[in-house]
N, C-alpha and C. Protein backbone atom coordinates (compact mmCIF):
# COMPACT_ATOMS: atom_id res chain seq x y z
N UNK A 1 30.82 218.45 -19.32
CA UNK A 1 30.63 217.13 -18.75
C UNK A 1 30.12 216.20 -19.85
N UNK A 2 30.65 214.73 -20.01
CA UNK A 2 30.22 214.08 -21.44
C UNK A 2 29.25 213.04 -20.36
N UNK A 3 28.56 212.91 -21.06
CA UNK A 3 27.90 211.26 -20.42
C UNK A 3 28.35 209.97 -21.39
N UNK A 4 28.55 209.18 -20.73
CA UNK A 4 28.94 207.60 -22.15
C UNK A 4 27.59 207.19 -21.61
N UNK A 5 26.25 207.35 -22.82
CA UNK A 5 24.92 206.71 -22.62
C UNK A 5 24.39 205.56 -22.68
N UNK A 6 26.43 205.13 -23.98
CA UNK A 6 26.22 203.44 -24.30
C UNK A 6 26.58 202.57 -23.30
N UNK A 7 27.76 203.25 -22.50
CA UNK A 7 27.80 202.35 -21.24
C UNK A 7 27.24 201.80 -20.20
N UNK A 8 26.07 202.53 -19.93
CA UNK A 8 24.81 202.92 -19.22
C UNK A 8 23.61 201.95 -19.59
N UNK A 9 23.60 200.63 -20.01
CA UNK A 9 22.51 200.05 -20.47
C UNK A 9 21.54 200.52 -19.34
N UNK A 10 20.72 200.87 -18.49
CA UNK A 10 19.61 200.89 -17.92
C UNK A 10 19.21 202.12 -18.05
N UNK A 11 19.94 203.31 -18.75
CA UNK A 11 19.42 204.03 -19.42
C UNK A 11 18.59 204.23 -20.58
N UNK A 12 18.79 203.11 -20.77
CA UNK A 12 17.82 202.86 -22.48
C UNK A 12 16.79 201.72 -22.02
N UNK A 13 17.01 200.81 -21.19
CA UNK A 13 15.81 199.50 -21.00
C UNK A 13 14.80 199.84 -21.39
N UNK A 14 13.93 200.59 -21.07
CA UNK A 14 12.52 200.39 -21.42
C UNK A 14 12.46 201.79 -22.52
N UNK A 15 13.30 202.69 -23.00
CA UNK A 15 12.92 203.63 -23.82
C UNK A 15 14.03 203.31 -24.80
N UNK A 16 14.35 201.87 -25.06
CA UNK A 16 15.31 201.99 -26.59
C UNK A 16 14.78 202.22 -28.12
N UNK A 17 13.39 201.91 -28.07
CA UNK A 17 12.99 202.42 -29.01
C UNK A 17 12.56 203.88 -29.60
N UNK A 18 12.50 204.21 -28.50
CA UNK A 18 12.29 205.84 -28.67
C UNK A 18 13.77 206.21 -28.83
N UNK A 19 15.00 205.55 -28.35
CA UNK A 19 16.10 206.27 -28.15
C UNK A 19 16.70 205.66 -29.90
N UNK A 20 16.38 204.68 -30.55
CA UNK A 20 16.71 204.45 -31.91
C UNK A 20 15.96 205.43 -32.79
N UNK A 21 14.35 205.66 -32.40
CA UNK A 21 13.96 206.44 -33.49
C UNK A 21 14.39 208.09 -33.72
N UNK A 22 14.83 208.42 -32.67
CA UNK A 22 15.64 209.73 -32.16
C UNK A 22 16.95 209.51 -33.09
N UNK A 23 18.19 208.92 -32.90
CA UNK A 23 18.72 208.15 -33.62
C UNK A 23 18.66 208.47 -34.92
N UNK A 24 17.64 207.62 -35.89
CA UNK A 24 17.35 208.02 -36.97
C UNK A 24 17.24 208.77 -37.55
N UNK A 25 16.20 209.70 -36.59
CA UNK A 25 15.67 211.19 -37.12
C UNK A 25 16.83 212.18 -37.60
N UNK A 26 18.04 211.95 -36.32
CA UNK A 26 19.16 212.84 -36.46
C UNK A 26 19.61 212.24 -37.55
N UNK A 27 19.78 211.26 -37.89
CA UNK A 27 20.75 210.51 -38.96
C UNK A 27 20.55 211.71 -40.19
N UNK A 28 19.02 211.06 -40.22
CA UNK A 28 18.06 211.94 -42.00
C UNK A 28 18.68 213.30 -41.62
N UNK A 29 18.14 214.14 -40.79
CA UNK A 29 18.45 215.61 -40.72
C UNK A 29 19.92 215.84 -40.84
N UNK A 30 20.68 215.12 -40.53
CA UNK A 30 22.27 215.26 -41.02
C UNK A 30 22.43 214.52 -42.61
N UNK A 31 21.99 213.89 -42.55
CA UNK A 31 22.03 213.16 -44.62
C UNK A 31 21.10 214.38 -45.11
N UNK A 32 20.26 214.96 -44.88
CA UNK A 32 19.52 216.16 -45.60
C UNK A 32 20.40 217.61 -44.98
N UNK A 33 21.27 217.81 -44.63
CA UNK A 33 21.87 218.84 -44.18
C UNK A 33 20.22 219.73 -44.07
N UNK A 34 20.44 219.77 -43.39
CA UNK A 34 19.30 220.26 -42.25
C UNK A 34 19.71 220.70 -41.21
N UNK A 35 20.82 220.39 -40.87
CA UNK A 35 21.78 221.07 -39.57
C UNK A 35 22.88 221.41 -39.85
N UNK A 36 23.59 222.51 -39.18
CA UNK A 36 24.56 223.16 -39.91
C UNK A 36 25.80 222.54 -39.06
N UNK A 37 26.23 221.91 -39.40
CA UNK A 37 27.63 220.72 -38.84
C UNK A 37 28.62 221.46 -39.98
N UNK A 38 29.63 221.23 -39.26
CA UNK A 38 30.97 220.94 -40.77
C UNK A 38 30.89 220.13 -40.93
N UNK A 39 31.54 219.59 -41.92
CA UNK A 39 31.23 218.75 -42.63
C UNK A 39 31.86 217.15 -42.20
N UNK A 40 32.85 217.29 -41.12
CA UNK A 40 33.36 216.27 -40.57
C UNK A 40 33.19 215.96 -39.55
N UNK A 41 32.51 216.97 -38.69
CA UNK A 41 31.24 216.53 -37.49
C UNK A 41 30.18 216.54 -37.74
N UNK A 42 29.17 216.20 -38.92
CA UNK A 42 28.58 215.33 -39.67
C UNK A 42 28.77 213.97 -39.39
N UNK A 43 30.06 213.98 -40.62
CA UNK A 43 30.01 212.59 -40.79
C UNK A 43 30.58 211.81 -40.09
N UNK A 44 31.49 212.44 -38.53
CA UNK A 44 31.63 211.55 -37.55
C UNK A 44 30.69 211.37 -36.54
N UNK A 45 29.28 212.06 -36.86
CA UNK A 45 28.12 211.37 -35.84
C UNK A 45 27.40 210.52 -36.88
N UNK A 46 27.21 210.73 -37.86
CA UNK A 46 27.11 209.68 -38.85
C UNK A 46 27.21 208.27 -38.79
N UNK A 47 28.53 208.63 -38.74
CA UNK A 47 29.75 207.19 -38.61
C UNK A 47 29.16 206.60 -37.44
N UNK A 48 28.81 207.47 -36.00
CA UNK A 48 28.75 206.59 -34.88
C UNK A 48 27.33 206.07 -34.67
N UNK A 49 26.40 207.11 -35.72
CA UNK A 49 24.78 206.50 -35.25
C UNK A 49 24.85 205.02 -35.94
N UNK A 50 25.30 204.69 -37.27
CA UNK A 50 25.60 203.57 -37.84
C UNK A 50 26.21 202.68 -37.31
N UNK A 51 27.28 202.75 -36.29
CA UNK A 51 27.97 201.81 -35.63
C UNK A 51 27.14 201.42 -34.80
N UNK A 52 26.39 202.06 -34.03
CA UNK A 52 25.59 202.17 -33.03
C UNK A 52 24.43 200.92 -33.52
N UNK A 53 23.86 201.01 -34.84
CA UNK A 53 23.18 200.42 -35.19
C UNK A 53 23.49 199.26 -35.49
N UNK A 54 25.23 198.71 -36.07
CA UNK A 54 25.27 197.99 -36.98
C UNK A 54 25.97 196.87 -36.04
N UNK A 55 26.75 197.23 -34.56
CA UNK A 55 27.26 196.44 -33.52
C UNK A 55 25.95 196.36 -33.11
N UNK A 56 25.12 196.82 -32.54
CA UNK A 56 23.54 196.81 -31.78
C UNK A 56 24.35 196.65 -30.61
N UNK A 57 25.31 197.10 -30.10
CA UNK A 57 25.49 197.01 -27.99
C UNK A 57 24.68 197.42 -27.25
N UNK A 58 23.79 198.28 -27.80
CA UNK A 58 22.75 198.72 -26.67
C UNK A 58 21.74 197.14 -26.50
N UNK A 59 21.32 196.96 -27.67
CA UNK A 59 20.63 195.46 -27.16
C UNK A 59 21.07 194.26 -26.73
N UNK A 60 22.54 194.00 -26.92
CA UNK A 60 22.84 193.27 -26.31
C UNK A 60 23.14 193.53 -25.25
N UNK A 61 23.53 194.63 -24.46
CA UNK A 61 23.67 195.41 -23.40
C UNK A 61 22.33 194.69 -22.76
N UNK A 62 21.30 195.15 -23.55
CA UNK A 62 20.10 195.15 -22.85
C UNK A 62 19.54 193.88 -22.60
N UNK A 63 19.71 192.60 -23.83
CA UNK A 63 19.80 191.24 -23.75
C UNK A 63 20.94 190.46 -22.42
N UNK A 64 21.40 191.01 -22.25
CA UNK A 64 22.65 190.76 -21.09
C UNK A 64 21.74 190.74 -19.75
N UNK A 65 21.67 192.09 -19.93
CA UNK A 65 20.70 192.36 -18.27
C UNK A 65 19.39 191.53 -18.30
N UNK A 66 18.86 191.39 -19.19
CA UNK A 66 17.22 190.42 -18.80
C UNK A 66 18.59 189.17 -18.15
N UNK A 67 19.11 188.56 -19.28
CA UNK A 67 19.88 186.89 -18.60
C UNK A 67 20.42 187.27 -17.53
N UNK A 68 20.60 188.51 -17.10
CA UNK A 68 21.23 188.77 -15.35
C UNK A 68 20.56 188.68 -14.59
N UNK A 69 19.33 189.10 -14.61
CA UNK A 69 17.58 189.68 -13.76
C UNK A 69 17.44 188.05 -13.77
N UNK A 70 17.42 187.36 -15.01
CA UNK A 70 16.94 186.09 -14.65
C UNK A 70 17.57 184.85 -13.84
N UNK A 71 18.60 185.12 -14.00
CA UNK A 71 19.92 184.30 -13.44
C UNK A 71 19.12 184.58 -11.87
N UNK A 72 19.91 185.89 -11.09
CA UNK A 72 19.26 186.42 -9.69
C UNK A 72 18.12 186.19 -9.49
N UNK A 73 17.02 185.90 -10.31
CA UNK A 73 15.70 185.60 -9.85
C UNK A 73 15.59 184.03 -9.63
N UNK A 74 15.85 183.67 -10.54
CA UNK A 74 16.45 181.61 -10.38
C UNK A 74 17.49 181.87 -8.60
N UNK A 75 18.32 182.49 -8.48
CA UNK A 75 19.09 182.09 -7.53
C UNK A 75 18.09 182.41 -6.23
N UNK A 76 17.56 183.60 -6.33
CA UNK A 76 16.27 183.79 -5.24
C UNK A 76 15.30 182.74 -5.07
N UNK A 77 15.49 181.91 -6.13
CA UNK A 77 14.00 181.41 -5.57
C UNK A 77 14.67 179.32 -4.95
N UNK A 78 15.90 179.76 -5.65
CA UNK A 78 16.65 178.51 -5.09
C UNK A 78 17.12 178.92 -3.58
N UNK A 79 17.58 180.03 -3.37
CA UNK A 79 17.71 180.29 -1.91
C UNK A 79 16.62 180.29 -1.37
N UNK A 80 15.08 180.79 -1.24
CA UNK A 80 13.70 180.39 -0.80
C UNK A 80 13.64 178.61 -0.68
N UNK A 81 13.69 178.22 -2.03
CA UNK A 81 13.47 177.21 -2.20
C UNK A 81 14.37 176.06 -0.76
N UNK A 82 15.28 176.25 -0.71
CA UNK A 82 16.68 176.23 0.23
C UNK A 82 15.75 175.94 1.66
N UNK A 83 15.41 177.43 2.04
CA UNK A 83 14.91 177.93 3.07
C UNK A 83 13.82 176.75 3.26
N UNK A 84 13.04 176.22 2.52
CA UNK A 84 11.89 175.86 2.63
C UNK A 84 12.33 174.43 3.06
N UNK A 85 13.28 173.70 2.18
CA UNK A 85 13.61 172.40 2.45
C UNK A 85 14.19 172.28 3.48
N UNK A 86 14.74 173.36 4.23
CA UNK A 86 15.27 173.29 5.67
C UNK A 86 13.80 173.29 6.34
N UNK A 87 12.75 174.08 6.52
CA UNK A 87 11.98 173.78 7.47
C UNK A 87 11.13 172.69 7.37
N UNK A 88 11.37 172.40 5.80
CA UNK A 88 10.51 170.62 5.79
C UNK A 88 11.27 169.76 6.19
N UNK A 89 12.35 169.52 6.27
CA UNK A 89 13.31 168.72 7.15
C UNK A 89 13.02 168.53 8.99
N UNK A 90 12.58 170.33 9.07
CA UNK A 90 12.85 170.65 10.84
C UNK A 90 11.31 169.97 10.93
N UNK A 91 10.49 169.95 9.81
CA UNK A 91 9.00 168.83 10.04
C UNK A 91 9.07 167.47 10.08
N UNK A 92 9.89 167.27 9.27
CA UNK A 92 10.10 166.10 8.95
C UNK A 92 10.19 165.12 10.24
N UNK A 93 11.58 166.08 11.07
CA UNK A 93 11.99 165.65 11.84
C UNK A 93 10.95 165.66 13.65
N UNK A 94 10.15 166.73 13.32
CA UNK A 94 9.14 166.74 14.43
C UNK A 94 8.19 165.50 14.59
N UNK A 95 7.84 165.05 13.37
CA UNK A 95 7.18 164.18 13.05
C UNK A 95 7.50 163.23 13.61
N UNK A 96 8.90 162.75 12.83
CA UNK A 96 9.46 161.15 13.36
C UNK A 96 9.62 161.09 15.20
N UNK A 97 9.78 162.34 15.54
CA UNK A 97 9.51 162.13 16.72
C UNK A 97 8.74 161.90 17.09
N UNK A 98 7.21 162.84 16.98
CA UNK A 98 5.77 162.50 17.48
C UNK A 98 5.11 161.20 17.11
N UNK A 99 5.69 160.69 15.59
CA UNK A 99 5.62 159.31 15.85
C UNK A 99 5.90 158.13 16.80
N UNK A 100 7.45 158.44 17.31
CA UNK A 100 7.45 157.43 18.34
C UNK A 100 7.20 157.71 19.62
N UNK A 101 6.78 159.14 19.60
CA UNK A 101 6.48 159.45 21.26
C UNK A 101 4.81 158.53 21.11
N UNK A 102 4.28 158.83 19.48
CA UNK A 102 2.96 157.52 19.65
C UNK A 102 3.31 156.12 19.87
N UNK A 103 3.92 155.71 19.64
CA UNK A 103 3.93 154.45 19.39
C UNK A 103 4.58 154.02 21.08
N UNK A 104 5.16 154.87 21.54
CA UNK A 104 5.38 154.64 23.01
C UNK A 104 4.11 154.66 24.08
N UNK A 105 3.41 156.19 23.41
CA UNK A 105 2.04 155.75 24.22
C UNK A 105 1.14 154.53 23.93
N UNK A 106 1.09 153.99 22.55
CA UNK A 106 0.47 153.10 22.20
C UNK A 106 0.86 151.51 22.80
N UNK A 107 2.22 151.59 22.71
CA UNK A 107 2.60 150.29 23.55
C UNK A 107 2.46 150.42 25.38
N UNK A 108 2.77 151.59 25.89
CA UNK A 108 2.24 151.94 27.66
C UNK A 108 1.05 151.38 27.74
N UNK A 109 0.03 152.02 26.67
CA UNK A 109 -1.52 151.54 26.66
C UNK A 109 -2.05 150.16 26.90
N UNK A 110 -1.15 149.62 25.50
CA UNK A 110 -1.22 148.10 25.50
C UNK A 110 -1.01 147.79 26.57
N UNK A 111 0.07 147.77 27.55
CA UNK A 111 0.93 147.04 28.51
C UNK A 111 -0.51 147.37 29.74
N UNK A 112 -0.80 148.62 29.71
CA UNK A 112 -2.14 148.57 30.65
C UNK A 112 -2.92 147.97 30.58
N UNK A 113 -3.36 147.73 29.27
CA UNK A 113 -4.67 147.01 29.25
C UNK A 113 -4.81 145.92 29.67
N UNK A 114 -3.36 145.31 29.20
CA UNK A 114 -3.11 144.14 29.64
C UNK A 114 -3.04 143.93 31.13
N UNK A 115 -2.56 145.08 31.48
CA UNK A 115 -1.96 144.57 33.42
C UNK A 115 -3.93 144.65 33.62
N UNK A 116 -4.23 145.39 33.30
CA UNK A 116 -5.83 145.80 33.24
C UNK A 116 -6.57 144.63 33.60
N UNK A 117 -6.70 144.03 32.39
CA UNK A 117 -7.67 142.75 32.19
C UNK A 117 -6.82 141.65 32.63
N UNK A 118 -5.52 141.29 33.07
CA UNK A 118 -4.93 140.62 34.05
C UNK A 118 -5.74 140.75 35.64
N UNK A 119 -5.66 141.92 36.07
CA UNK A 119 -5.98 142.24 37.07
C UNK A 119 -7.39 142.11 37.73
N UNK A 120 -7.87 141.83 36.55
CA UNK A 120 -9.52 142.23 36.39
C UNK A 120 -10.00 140.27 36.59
N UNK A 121 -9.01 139.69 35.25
CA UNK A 121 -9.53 138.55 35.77
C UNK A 121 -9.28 137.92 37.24
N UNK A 122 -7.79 138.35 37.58
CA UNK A 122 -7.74 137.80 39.38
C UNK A 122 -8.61 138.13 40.23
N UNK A 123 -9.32 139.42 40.35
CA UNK A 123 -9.77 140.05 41.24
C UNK A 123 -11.70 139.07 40.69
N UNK A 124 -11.99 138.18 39.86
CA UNK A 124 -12.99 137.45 39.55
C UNK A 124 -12.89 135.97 39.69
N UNK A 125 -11.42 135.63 39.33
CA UNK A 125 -11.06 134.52 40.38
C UNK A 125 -11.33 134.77 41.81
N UNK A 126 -10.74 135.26 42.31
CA UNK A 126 -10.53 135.98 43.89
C UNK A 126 -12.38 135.98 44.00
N UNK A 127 -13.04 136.73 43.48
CA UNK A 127 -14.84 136.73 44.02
C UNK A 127 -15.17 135.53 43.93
N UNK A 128 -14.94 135.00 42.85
CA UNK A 128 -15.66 133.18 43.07
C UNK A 128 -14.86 132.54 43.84
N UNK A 129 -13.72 132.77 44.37
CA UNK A 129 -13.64 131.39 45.56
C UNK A 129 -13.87 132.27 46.89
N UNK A 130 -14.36 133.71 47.03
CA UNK A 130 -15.29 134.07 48.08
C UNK A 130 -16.45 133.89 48.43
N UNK A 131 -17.03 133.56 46.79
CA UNK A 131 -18.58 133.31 46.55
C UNK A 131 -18.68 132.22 47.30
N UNK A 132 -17.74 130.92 47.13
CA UNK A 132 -17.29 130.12 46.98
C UNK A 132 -17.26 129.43 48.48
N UNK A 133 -16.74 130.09 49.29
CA UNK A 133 -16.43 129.68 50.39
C UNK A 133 -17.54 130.23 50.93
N UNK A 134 -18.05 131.66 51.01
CA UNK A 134 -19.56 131.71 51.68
C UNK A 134 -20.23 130.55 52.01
N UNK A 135 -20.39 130.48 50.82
CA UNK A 135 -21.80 128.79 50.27
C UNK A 135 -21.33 128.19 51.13
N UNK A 136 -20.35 127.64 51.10
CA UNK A 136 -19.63 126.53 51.86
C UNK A 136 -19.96 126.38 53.38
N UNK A 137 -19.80 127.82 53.99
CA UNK A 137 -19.94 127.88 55.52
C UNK A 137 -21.14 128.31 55.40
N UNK A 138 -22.19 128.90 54.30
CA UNK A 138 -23.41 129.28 55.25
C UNK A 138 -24.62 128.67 54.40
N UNK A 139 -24.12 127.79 53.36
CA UNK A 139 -25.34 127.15 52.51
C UNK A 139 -25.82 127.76 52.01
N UNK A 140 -26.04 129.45 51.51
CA UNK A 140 -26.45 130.07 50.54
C UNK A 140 -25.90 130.96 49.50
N UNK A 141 -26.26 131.09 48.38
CA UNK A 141 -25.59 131.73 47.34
C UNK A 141 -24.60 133.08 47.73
N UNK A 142 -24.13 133.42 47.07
CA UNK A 142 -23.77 135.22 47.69
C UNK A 142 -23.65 135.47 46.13
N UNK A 143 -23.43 136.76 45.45
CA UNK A 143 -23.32 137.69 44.74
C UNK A 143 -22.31 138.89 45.14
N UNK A 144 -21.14 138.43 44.52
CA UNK A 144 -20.40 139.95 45.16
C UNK A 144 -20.17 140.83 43.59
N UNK A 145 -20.59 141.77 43.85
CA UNK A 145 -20.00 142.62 43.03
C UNK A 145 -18.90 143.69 42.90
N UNK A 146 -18.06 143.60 41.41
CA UNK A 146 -16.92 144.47 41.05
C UNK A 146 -16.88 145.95 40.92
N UNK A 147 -17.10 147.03 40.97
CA UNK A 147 -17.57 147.95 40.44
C UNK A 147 -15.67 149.21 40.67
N UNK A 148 -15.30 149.48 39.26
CA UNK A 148 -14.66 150.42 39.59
C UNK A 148 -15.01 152.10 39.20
N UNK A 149 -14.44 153.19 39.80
CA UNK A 149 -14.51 154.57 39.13
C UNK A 149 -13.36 155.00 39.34
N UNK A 150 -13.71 155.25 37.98
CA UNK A 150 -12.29 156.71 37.64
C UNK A 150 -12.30 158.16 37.53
């Protein structure tokens, strides 16, 4: 069974340096024949630890994936972000309502106060020409008083 390890960038992410100095080590121990290779499977792992080194695909492999992680993390936080401006909208919009459901109570209010102190002054017209007419038929003052409860 072969593994392709270079194809595999997340095999190396966080141990590429250990996986270059490994790398190396074999390099020297094959340049010091130190291992008993023929002599042309030698120098075709040779050939490939150097390529290995001299394209660097594992780091750009590995430079690839951070700008991927970061890309998806920007898009996560624009989809949150998304999410959020929709429910400040669904506030937005609660608002402008509860605003004019105020401003409706605020003008009802007004319109009471007014029928209010309309009402208030007739009903003080209305006592002084009772006061009014008392005197009249019985020659003495009267005092009527208003009093409401709520």
């Amino acid at each position: 069974m072969k593994i392709n390890i270079l194809g595999n960038p997340y095999f190396f992410y966080r141990d590429l340096p250990k996986f270059s100095a490994l790398l190396i080590q074999l390099r020297h121990i094959l340049e010091d024949n130190k291992l008993n290779l023929k002599s042309d499977v030698k120098d075709k792992t040779i050939q490939q630890i150097n390529t290995i080194f001299d394209e660097k695909n594992i780091q750009n492999e590995i430079d690839n994936i951070k700008i991927i992680r970061s890309e998806i993390d920007d898009i996560k936080k624009k989809i949150e972000q998304e999410g959020l401006a929709v429910k400040r909208d669904e506030i937005k919009n609660k608002i402008s309502l509860n605003t004019v459901k105020l401003e409706h109570l605020e003008n009802d209010l007004d319109r009471k106060n007014k029928d209010y102190l309309r009402y208030l002054s007739s009903l003080k017209n209305e006592r002084e020409g009772i006061q009014k007419s008392i005197k009249d038929h019985i020659n003495e003052e009267v005092k009527l008083n208003i009093t409401f409860n709520f």
